[in-house]
N, C-alpha and C. Protein backbone atom coordinates (compact mmCIF):
# COMPACT_ATOMS: atom_id res chain seq x y z
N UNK A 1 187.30 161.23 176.54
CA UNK A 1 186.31 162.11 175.94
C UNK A 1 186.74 163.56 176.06
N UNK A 2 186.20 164.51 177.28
CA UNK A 2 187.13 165.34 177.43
C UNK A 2 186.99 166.23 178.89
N UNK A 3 186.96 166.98 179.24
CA UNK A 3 186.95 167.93 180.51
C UNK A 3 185.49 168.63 180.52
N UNK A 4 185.24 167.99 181.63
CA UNK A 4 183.80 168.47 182.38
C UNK A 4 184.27 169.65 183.57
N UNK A 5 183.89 170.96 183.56
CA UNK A 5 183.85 171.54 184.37
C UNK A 5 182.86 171.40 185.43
N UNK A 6 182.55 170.96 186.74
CA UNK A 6 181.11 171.50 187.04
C UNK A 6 180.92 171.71 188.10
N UNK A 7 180.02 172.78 188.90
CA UNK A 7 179.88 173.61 189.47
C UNK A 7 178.53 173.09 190.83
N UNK A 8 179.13 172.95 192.09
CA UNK A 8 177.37 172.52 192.99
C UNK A 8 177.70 173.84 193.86
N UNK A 9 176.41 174.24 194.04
CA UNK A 9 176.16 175.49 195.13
C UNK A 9 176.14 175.32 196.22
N UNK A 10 175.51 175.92 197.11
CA UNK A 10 175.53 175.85 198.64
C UNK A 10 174.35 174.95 198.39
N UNK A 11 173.44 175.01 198.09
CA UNK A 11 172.07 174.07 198.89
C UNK A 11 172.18 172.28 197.92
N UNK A 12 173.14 172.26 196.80
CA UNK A 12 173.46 170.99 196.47
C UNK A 12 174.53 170.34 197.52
N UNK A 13 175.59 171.08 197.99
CA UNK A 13 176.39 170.61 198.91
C UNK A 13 175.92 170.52 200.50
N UNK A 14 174.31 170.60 200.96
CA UNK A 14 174.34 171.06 202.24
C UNK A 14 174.09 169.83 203.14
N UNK A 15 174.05 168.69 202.54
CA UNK A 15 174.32 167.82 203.34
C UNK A 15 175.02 166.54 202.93
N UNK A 16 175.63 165.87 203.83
CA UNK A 16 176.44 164.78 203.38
C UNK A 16 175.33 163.67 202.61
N UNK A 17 174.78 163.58 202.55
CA UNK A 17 173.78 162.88 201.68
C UNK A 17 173.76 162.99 200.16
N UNK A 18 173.47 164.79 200.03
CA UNK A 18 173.75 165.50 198.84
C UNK A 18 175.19 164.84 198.41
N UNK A 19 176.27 165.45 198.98
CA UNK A 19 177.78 165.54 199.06
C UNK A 19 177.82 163.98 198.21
N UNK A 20 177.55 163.00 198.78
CA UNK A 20 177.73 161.69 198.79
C UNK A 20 176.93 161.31 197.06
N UNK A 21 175.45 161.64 196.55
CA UNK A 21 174.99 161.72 195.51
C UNK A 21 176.18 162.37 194.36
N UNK A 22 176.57 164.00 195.05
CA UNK A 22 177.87 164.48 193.88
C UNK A 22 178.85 163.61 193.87
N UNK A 23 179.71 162.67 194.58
CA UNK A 23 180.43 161.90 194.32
C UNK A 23 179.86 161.09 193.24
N UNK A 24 178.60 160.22 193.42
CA UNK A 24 178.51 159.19 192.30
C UNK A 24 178.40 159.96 191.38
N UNK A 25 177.58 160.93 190.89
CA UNK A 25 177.44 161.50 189.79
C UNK A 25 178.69 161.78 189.40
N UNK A 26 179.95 162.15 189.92
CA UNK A 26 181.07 162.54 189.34
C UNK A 26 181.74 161.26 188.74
N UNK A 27 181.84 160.54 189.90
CA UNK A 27 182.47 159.13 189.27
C UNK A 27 181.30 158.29 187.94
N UNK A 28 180.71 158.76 188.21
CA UNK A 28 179.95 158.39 186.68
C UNK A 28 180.68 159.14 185.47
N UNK A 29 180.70 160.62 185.63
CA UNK A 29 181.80 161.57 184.88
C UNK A 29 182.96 160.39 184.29
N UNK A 30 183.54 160.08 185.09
CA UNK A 30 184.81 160.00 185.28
C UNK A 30 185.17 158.52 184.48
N UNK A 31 184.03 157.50 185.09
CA UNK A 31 183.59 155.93 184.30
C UNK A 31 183.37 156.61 182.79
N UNK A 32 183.13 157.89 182.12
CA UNK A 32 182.17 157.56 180.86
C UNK A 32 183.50 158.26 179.91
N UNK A 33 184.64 158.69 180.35
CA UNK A 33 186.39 158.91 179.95
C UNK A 33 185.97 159.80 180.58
N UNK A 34 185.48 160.90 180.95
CA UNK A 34 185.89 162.36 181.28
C UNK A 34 186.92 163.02 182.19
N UNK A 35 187.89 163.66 182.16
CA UNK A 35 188.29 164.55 182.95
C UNK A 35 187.41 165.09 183.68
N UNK A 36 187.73 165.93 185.13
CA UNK A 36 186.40 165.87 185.83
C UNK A 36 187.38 167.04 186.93
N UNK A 37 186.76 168.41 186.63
CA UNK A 37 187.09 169.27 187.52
C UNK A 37 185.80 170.16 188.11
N UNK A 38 185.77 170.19 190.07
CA UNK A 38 184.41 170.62 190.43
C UNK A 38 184.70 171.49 191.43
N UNK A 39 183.70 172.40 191.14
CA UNK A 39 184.24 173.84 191.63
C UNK A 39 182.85 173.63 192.66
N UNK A 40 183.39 173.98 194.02
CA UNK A 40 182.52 173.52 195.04
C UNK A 40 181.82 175.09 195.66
N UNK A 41 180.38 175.34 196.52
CA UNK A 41 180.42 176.58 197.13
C UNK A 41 180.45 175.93 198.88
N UNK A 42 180.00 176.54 199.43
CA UNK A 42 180.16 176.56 200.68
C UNK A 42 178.80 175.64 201.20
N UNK A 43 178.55 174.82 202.53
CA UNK A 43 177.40 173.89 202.45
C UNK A 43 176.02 174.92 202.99
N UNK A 44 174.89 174.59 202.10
CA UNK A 44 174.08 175.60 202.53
C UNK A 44 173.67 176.88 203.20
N UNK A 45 173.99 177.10 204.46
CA UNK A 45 174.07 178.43 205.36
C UNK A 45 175.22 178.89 205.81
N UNK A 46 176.49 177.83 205.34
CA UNK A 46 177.61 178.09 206.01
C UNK A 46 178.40 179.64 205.90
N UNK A 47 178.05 180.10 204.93
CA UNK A 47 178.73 181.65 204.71
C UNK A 47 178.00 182.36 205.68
N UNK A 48 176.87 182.52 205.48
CA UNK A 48 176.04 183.35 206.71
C UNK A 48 176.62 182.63 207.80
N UNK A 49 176.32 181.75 208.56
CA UNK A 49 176.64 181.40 209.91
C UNK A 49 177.59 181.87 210.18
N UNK A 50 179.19 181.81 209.12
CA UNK A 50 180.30 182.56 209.55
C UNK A 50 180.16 184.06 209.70
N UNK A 51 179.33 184.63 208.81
CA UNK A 51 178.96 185.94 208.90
C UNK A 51 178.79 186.38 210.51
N UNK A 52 177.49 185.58 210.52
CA UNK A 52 176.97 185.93 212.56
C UNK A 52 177.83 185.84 213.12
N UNK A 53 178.75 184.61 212.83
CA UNK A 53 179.60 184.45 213.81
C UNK A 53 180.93 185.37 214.01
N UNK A 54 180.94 186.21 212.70
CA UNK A 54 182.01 187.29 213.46
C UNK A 54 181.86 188.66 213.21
N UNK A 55 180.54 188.63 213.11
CA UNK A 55 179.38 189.82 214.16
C UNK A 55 179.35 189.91 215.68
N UNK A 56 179.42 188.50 216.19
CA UNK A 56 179.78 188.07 217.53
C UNK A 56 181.19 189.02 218.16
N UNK A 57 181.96 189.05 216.96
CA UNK A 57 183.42 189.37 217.33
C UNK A 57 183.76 191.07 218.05
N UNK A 58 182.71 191.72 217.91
CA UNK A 58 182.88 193.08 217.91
C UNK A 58 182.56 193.92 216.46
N UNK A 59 182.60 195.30 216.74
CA UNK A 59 182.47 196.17 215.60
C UNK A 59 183.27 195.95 214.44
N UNK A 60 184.87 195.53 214.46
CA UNK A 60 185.53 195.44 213.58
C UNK A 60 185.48 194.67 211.82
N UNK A 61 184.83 194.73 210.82
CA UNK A 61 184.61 194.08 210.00
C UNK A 61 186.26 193.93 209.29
N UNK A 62 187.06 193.92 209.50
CA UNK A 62 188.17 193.93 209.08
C UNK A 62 187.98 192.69 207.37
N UNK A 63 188.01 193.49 206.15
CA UNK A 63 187.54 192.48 205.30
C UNK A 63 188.71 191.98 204.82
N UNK A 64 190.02 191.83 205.08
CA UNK A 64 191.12 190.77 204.87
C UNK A 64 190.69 189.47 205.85
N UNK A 65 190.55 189.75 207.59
CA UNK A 65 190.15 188.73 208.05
C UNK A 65 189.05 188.03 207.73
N UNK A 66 187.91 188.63 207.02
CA UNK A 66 186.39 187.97 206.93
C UNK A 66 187.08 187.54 205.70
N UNK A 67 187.65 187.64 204.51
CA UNK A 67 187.89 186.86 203.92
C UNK A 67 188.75 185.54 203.96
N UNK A 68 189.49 185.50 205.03
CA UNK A 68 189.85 184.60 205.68
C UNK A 68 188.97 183.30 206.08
N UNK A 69 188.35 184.06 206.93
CA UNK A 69 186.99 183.39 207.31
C UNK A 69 186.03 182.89 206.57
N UNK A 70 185.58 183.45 205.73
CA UNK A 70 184.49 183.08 205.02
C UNK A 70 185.01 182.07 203.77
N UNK A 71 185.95 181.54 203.33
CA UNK A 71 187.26 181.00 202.82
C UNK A 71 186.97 179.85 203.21
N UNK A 72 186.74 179.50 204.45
CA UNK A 72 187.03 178.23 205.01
C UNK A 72 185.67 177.03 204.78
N UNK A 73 184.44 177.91 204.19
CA UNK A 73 183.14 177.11 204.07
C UNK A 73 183.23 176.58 202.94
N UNK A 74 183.66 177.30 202.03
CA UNK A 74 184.14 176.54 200.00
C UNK A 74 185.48 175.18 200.75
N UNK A 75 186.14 175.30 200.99
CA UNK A 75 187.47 174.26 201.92
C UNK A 75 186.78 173.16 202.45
N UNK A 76 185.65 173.47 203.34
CA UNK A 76 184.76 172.55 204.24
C UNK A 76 184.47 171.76 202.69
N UNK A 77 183.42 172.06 202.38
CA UNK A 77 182.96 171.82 201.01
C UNK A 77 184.03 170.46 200.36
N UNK A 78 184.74 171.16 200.00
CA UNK A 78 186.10 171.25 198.67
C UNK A 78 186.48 169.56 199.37
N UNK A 79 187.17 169.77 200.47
CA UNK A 79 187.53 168.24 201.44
C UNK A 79 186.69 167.70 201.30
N UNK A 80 185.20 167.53 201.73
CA UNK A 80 184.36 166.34 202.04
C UNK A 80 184.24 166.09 200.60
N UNK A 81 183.79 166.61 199.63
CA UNK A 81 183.48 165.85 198.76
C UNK A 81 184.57 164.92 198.04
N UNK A 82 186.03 165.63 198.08
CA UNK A 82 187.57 164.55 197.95
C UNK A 82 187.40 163.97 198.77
N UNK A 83 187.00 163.10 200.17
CA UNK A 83 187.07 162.28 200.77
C UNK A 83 185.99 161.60 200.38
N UNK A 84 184.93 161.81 200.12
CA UNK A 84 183.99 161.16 199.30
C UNK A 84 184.10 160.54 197.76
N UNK A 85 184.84 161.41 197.09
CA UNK A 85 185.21 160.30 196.25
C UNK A 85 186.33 159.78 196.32
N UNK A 86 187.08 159.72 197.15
CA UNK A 86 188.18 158.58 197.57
C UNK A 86 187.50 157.35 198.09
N UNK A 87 186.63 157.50 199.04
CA UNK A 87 185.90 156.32 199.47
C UNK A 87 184.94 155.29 198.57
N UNK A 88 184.58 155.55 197.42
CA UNK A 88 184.66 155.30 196.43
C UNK A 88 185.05 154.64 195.26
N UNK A 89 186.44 154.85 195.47
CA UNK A 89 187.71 154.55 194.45
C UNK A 89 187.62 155.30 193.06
N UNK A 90 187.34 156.91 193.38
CA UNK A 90 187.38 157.32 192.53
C UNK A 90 188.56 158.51 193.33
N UNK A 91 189.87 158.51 192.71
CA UNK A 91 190.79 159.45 192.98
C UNK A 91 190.85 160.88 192.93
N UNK A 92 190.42 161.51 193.98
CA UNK A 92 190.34 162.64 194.14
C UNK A 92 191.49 163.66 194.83
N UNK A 93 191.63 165.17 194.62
CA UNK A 93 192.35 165.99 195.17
C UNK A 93 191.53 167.09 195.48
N UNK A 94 191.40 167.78 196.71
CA UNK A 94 190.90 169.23 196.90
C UNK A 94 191.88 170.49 196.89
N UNK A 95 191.10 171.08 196.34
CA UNK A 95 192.61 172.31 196.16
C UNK A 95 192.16 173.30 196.57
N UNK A 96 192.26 174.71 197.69
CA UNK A 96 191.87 175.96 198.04
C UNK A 96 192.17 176.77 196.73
N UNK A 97 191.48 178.31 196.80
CA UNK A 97 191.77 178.96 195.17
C UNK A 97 193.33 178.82 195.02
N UNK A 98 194.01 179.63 196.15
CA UNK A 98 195.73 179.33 195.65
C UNK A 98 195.92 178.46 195.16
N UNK A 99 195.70 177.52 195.61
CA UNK A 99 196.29 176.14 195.45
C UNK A 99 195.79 175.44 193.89
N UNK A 100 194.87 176.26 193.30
CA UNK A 100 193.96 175.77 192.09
C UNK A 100 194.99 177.00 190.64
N UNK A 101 195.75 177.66 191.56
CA UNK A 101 196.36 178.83 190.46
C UNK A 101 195.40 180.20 190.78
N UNK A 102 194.47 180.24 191.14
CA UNK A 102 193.46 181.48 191.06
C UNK A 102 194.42 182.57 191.78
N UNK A 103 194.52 183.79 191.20
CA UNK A 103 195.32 184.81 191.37
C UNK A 103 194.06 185.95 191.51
N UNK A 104 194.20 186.90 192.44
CA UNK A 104 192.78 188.08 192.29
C UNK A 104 193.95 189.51 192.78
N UNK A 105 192.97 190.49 192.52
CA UNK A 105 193.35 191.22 193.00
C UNK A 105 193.03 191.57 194.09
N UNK A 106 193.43 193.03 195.34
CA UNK A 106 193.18 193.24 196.09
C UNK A 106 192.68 193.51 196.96
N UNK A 107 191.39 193.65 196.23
CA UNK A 107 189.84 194.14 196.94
C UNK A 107 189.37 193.30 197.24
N UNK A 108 189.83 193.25 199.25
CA UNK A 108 188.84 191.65 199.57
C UNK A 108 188.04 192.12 199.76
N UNK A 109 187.04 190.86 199.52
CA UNK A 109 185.52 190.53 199.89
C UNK A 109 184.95 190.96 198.55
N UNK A 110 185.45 191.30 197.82
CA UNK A 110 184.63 191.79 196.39
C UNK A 110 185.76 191.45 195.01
N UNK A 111 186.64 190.70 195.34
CA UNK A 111 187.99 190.74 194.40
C UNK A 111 187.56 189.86 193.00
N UNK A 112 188.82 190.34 192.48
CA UNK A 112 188.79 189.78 190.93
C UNK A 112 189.67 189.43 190.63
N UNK A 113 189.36 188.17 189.93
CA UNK A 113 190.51 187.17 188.99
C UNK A 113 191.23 188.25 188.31
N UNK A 114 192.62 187.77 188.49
CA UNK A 114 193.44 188.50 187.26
C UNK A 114 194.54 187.94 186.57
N UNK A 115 194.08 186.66 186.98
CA UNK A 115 195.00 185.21 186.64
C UNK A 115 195.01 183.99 187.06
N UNK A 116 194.58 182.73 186.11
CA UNK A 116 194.59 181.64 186.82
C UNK A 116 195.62 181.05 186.05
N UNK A 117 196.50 180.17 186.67
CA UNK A 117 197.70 179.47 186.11
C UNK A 117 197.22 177.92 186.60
N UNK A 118 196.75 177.32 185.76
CA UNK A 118 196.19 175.99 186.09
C UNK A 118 197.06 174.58 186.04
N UNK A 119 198.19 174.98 185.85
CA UNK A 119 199.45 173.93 186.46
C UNK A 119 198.97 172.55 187.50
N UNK A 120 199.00 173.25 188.39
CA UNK A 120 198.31 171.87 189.81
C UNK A 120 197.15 171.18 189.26
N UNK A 121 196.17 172.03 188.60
CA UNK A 121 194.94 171.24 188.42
C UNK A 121 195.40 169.87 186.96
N UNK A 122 196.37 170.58 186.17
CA UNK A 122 196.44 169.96 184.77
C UNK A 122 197.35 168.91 185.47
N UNK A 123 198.18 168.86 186.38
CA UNK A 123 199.29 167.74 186.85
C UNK A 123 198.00 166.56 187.86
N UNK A 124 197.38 167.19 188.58
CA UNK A 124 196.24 166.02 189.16
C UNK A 124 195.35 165.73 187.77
N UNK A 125 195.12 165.93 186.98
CA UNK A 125 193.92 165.26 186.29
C UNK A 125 195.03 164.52 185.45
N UNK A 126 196.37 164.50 184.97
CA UNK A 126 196.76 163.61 184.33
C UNK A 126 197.12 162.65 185.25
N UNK A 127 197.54 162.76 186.19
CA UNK A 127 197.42 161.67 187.42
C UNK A 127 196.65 160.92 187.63
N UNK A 128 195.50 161.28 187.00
CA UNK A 128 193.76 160.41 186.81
C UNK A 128 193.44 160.89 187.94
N UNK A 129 192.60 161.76 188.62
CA UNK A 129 192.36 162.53 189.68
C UNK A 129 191.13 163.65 189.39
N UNK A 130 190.13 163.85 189.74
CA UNK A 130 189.06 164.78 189.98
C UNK A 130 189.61 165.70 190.67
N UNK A 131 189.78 167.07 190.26
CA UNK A 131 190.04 167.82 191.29
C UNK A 131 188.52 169.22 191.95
N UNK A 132 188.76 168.89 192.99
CA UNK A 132 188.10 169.65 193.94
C UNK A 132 188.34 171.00 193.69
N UNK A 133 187.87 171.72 193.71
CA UNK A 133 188.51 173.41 193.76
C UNK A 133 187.18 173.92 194.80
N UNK A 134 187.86 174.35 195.69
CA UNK A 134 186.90 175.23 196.50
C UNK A 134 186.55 176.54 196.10
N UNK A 135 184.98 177.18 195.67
CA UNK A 135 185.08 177.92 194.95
C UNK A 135 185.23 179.61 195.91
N UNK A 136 184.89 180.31 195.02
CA UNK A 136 184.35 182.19 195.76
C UNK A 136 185.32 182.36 196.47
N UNK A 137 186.99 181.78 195.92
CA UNK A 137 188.26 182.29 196.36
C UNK A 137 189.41 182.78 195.84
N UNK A 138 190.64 182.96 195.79
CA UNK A 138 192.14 183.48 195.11
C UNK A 138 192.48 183.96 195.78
N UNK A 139 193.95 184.09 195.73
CA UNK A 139 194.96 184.68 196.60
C UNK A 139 195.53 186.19 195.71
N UNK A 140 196.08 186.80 196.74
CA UNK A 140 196.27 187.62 195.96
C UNK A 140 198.09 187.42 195.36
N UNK A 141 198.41 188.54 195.28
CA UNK A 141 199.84 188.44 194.47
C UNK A 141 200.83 188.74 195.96
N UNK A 142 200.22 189.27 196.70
CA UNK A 142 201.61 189.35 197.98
C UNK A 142 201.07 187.66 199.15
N UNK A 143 200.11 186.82 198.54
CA UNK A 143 199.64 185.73 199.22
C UNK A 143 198.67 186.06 200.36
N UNK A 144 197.67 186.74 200.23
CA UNK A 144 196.72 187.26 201.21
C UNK A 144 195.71 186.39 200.24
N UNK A 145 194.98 185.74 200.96
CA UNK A 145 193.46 184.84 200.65
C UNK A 145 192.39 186.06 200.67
N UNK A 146 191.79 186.01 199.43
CA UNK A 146 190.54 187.01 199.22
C UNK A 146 189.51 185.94 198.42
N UNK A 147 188.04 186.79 199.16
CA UNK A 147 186.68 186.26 198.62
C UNK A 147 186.12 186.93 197.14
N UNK A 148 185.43 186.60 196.29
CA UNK A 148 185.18 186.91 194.77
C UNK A 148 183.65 187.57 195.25
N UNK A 149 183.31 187.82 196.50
CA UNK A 149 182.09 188.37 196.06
C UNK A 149 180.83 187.21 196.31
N UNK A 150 179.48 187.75 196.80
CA UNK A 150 178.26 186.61 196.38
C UNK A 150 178.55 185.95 194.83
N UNK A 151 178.27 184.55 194.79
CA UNK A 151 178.16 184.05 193.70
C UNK A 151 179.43 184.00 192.98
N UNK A 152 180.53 183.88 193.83
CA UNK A 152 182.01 183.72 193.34
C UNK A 152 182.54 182.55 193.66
N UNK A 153 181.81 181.64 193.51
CA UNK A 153 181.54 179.93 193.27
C UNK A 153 181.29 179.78 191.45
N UNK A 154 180.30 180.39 191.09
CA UNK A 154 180.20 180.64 190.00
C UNK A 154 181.07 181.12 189.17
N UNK A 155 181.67 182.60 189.51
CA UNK A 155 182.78 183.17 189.10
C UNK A 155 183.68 181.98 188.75
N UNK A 156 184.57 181.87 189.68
CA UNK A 156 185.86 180.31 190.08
C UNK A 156 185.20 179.57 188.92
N UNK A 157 184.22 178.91 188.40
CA UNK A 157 183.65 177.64 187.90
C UNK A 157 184.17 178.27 186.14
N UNK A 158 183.34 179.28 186.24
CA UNK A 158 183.75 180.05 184.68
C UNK A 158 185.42 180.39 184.34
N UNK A 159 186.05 180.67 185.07
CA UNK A 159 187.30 181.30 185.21
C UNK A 159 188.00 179.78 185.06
N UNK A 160 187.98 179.07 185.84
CA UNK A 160 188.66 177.54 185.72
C UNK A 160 188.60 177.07 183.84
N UNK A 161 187.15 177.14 183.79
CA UNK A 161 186.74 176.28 182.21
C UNK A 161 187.52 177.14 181.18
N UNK A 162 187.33 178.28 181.53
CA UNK A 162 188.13 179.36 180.19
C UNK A 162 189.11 179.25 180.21
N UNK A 163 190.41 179.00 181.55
CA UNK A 163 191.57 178.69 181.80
C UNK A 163 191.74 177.39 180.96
């Protein structure tokens, strides 16, 4: 048929229950011909919690490291639901933004696409494969991991489909 982009937020992903529902719904995708690429956010509170948690750290907001950090809740995300539809038998891959082609520029914590090269994603879906993309991420051009900003789950989801 053809390529479904689609997009779950923090409070669709916030529990493995949820997580486990987006698998069938995808593999339903996937049973009806579709290509099937899903741009994941972070599981419900998980961005804030990382927030507090490196408030904890001292004064330093250093926003290369918080984008680091805050990186890792779309990833959390991005994995469980590829292990969920592997369990399944629906063939899945998770990919971090690098790893999806997403290119941004340099302004972490607020950055912008300035290129996605969708290679990896187009080689797993002809593989017959769902791919995962963890969203509200990209690397930059010297390979530093930067965040897109609130609602750069969304961003990633639009940027993927237009790619």
């Amino acid at each position: 048929m053809g390529l479904i982009v689609a997009k779950f937020g923090g409070s669709s992903v916030a529990s493995m229950d949820r997580i486990k529902a987006i698998a069938d719904r995808v593999k339903s995708m996937r049973e009806n011909g579709n290509d099937v690429v899903v741009v994941v956010s972070a599981m419900g509170d998980t961005t804030d919690d990382l927030i507090e948690l490196a408030l904890e750290t001292g004064p330093d907001r250093n926003h290369r490291e918080m984008d680091m950090l805050l990186a890792t809740g779309e990833q959390q995300s991005a994995a469980l639901l590829a292990l969920c539809l592997n369990n399944i038998d629906c063939p899945a891959l998770s990919l971090c933004g690098w790893q999806a082609g997403i290119t941004s520029d340099n302004n972490h914590s607020k950055a912008r696409i300035i290129d996605i090269e969708p290679q990896r994603i187009i080689k797993e879906i002809e593989a017959g494969k769902v791919v995962v993309v963890a969203g509200f991420q990209a690397v930059t051009e010297q390979g530093d991991i930067t965040t897109l900003g609130r609602g750069g789950s969304d961003t990633s989801a639009v940027a993927l489909a237009a790619s």
